[in-house]
N, C-alpha and C. Protein backbone atom coordinates (compact mmCIF):
# COMPACT_ATOMS: atom_id res chain seq x y z
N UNK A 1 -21.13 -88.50 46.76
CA UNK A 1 -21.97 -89.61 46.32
C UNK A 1 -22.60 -90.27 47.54
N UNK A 2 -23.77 -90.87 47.02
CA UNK A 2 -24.83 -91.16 48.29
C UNK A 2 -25.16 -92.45 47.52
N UNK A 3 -24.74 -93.72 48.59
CA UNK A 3 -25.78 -95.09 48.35
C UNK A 3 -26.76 -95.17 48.75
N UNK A 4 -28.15 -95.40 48.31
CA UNK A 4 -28.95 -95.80 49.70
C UNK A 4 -29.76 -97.34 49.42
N UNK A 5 -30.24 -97.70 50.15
CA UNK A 5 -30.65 -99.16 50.39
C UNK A 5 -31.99 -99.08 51.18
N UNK A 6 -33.38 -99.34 50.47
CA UNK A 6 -34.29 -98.97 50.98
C UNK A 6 -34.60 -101.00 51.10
N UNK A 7 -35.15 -100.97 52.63
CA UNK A 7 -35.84 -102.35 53.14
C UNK A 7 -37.37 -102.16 53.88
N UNK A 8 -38.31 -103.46 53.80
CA UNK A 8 -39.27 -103.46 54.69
C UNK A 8 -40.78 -103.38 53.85
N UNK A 9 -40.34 -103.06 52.37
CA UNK A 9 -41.14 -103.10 51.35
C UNK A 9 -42.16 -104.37 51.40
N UNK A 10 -43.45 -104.86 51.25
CA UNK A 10 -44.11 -105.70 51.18
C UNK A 10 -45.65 -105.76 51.16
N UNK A 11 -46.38 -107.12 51.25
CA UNK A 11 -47.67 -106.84 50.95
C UNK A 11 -48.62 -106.66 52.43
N UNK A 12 -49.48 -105.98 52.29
CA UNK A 12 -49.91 -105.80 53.90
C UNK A 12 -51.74 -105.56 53.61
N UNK A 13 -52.28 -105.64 54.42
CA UNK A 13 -53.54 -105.41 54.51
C UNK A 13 -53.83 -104.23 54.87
N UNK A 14 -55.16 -104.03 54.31
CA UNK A 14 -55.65 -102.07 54.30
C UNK A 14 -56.13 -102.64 56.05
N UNK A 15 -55.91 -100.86 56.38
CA UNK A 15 -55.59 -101.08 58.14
C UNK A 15 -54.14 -101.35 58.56
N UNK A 16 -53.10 -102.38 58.22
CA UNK A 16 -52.21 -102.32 58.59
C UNK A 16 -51.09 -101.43 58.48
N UNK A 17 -49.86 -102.02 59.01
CA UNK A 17 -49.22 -100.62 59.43
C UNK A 17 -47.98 -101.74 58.60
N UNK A 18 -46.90 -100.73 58.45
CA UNK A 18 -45.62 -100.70 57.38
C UNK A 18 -44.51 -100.06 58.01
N UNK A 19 -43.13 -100.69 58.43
CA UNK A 19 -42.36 -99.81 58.50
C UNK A 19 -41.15 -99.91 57.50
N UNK A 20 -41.05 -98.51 56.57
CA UNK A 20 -39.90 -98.98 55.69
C UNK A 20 -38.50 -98.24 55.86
N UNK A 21 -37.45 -99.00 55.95
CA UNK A 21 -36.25 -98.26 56.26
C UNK A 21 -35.07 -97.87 54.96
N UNK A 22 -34.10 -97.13 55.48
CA UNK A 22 -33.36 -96.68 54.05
C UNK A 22 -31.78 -96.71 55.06
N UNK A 23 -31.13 -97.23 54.43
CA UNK A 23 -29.55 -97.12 54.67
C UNK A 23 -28.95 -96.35 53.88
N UNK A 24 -28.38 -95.07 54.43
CA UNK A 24 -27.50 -94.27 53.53
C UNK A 24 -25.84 -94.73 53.93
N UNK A 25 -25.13 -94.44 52.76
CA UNK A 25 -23.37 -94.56 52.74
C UNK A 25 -22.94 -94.11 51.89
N UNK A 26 -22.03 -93.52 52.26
CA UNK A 26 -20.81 -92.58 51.25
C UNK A 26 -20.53 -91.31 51.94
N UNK A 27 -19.92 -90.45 50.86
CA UNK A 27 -19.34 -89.70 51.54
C UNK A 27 -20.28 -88.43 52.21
N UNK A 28 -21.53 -88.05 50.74
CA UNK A 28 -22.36 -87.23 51.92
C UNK A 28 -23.78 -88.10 52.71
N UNK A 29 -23.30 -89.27 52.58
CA UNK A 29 -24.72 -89.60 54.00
C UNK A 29 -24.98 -89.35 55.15
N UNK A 30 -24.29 -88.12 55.77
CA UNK A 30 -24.03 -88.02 57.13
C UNK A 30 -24.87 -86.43 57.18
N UNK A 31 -24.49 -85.67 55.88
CA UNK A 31 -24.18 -84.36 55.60
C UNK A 31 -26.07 -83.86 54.79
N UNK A 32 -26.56 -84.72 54.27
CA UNK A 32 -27.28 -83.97 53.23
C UNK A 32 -29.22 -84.66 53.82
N UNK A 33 -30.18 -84.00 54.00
CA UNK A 33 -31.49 -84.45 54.23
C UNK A 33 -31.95 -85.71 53.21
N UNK A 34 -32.50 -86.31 54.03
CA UNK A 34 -33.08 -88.18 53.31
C UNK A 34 -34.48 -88.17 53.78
N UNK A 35 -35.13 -88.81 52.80
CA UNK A 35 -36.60 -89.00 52.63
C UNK A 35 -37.12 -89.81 51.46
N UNK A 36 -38.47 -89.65 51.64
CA UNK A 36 -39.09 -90.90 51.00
C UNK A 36 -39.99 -90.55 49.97
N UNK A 37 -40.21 -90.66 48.76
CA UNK A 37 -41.06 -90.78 47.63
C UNK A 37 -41.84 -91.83 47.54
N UNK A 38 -42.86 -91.64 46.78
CA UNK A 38 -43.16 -93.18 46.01
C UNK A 38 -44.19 -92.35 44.76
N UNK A 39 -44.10 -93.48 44.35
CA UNK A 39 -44.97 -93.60 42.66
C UNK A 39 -45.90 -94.49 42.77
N UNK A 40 -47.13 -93.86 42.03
CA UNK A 40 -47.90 -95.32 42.17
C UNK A 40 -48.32 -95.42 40.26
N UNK A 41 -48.43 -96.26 39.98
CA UNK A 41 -48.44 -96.50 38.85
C UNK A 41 -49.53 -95.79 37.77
N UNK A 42 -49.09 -95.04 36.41
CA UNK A 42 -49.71 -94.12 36.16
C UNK A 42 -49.68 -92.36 36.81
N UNK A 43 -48.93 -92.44 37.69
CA UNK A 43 -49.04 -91.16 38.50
C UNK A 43 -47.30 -91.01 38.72
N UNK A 44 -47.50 -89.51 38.79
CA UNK A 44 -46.08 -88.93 39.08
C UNK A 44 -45.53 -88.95 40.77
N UNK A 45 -44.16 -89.61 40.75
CA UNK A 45 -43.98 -89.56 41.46
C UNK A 45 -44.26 -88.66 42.96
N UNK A 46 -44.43 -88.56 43.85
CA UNK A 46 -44.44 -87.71 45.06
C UNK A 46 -44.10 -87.42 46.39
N UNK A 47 -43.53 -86.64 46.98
CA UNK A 47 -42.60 -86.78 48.49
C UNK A 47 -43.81 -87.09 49.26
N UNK A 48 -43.28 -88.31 50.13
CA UNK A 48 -43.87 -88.81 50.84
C UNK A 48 -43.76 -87.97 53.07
N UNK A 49 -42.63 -87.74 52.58
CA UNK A 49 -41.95 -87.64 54.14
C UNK A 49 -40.28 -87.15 53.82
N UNK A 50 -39.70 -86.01 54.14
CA UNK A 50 -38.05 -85.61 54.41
C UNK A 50 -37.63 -85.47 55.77
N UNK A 51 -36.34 -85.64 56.20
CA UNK A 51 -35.97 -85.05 57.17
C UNK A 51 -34.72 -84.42 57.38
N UNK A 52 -34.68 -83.51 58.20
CA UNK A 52 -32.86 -82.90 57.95
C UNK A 52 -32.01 -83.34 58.58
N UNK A 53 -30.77 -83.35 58.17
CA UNK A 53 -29.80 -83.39 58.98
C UNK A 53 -29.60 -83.03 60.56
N UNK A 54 -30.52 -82.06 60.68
CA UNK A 54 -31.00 -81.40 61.93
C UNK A 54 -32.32 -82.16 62.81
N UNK A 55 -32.69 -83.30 62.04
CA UNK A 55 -33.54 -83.53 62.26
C UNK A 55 -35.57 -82.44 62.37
N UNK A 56 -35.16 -81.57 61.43
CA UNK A 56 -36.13 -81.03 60.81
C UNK A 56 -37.45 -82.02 60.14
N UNK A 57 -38.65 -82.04 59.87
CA UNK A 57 -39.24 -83.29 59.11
C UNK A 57 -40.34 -82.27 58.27
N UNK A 58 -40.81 -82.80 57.20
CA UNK A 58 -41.54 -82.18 56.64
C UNK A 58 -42.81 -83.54 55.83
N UNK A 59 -43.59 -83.44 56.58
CA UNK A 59 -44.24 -84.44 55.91
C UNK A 59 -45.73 -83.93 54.76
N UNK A 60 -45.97 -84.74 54.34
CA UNK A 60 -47.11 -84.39 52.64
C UNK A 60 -48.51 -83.95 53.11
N UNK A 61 -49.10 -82.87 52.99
CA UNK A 61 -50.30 -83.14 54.04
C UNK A 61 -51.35 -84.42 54.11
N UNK A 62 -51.45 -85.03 53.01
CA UNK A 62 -52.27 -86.11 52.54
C UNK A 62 -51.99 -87.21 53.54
N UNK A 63 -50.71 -87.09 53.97
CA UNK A 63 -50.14 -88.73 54.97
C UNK A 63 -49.79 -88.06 55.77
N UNK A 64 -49.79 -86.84 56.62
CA UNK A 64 -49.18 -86.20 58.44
C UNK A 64 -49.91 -87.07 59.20
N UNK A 65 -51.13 -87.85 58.95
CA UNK A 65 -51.90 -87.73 60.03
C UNK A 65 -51.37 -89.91 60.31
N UNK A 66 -50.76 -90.29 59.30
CA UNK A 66 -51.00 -91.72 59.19
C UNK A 66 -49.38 -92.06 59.27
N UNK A 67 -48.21 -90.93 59.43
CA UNK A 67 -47.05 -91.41 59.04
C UNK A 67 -46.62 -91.15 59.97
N UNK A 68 -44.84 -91.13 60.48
CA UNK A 68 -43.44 -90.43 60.98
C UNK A 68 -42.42 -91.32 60.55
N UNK A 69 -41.66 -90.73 60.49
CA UNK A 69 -40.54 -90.29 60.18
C UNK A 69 -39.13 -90.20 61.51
N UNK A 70 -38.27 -90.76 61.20
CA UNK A 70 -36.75 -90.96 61.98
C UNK A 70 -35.94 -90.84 61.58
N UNK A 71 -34.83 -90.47 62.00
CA UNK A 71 -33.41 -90.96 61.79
C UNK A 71 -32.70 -91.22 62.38
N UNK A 72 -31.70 -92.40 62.55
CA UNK A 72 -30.60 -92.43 63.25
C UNK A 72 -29.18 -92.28 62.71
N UNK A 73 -28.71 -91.33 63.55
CA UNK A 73 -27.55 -90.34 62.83
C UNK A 73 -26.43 -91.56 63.02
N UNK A 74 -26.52 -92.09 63.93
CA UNK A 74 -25.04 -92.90 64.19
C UNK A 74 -24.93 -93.83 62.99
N UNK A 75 -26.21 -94.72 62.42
CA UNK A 75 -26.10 -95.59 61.33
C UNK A 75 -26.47 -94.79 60.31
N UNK A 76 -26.74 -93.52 59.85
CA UNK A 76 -26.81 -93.41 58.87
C UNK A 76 -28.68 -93.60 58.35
N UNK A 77 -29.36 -93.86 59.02
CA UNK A 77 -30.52 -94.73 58.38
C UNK A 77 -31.52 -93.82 58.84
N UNK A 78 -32.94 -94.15 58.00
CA UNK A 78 -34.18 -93.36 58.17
C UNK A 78 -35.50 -94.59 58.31
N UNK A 79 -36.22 -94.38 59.08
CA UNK A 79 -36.83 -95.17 59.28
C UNK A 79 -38.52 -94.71 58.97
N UNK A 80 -39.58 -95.23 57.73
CA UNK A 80 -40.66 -94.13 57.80
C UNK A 80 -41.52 -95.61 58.25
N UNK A 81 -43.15 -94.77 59.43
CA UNK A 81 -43.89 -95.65 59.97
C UNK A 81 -44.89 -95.42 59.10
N UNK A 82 -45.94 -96.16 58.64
CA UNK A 82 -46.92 -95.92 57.98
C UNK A 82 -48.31 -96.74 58.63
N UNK A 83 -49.20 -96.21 59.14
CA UNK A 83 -50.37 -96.55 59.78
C UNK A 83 -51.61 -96.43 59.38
N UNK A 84 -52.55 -97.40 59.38
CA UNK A 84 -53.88 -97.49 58.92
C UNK A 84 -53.50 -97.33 57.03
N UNK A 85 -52.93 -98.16 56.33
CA UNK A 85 -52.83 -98.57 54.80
C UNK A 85 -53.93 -98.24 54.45
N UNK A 86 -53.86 -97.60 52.89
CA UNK A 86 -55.22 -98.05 52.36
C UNK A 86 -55.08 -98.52 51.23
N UNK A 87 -55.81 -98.62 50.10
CA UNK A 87 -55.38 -99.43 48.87
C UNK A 87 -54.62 -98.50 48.05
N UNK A 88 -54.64 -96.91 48.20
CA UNK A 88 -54.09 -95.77 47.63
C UNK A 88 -52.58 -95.65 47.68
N UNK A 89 -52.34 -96.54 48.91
CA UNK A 89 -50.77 -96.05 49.12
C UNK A 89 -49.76 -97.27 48.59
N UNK A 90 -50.55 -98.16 47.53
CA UNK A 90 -49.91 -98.93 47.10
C UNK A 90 -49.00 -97.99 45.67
N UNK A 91 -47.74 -98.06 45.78
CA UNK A 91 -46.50 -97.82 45.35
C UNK A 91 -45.32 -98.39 45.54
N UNK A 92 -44.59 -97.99 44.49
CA UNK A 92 -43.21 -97.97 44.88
C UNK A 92 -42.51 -97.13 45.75
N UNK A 93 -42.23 -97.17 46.91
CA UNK A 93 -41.07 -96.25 47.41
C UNK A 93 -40.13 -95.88 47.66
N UNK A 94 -39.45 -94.68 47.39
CA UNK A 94 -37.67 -94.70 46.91
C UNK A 94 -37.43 -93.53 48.01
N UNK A 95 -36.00 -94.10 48.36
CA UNK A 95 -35.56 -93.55 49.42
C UNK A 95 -34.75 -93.01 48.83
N UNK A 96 -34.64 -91.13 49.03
CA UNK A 96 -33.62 -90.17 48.30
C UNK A 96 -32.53 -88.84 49.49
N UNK A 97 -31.94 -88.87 48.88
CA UNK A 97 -30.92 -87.70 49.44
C UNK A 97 -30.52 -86.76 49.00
N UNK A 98 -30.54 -85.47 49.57
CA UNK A 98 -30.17 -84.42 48.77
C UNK A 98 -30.08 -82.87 49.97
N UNK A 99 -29.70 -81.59 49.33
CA UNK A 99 -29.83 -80.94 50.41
C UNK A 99 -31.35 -80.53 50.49
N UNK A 100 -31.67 -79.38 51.08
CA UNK A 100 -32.96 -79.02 51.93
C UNK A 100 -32.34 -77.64 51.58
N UNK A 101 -32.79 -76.95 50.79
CA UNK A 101 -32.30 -75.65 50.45
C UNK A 101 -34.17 -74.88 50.71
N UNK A 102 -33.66 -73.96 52.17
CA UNK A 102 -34.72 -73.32 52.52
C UNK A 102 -35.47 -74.32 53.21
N UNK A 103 -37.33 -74.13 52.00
CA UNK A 103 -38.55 -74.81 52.44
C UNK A 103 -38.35 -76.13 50.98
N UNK A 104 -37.34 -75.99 50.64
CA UNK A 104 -37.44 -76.96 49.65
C UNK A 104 -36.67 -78.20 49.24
N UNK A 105 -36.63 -79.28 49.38
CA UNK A 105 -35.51 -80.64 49.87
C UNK A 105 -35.38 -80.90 47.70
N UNK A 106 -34.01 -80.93 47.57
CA UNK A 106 -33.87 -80.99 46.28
C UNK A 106 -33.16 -82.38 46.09
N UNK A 107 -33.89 -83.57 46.14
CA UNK A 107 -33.02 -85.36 45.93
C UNK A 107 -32.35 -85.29 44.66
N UNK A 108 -30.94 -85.73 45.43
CA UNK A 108 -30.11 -85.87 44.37
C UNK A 108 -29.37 -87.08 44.33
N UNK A 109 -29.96 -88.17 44.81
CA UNK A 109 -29.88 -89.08 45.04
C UNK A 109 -30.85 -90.11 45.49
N UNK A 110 -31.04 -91.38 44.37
CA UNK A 110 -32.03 -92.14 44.81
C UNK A 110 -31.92 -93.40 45.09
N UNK A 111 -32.45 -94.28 45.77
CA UNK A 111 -32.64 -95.76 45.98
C UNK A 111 -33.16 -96.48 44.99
N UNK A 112 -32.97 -97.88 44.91
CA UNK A 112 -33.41 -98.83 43.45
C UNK A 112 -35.37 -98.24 43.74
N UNK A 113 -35.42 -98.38 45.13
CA UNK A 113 -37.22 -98.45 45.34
C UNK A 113 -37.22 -100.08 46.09
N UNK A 114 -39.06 -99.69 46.45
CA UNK A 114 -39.38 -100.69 47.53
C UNK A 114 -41.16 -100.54 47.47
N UNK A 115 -41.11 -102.17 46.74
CA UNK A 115 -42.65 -102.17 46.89
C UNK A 115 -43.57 -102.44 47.95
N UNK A 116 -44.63 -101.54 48.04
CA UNK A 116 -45.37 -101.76 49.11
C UNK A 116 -47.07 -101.73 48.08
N UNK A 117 -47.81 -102.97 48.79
CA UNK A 117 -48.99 -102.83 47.80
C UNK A 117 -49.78 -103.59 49.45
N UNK A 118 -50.68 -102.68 49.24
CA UNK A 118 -52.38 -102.87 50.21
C UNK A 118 -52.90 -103.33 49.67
N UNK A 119 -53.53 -104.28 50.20
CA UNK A 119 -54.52 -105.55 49.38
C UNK A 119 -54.64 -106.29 50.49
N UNK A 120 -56.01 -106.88 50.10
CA UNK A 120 -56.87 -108.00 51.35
C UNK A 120 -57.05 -109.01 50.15
């Protein structure tokens, strides 16, 4: 079992930058790849950014050029940067865990979520 605790969610201006973090705990938070989704309303959810245990990262092509992605192994935590907002990337985002089987990260575990909405 995996807790996670996603922070840093909020309202920001298109252009600005976002950093949102995720606290994992339990027994596999140490063991299994964590990353970030979001939903935006009307639309199906979508991976935003993963990373492995190995520190592997796999990011969405739509956001490589505006994001990264961290982790720090000692706390447990993932940290995603998000640069130049636009009004598109207003969602919810949920911080998930799960393994990385192959080219493919399977969350089996999710966060309550964390709103982030672009707006001037």
């Amino acid at each position: 079992q995996v807790l996670l605790v996603e922070s840093g969610g909020g309202l920001v201006q298109p252009g600005g930058s976002l950093t949102l973090s995720c606290a994992a705990s339990g027994a596999g938070a140490g063991i299994y790849a964590l990353g970030w989704f979001r939903q935006a309303p009307g639309k199906q959810r979508e991976l935003v950014a993963v990373i492995s245990r190995t520190g592997r990262t796999n990011y969405t092509d739509s956001l490589k050029d505006r994001i990264s992605l961290s982790r720090d192994y000692d706390k447990n935590t993932i940290a995603l940067q998000m640069n130049d907002l636009k009004s598109e990337d207003t969602a919810v985002y949920y911080c998930s865990s799960g393994p990385w089987l192959r080219s493919d990260f399977v969350p089996a575990f999710w966060g309550q979520g964390t709103q982030v909405t672009v707006s001037s």
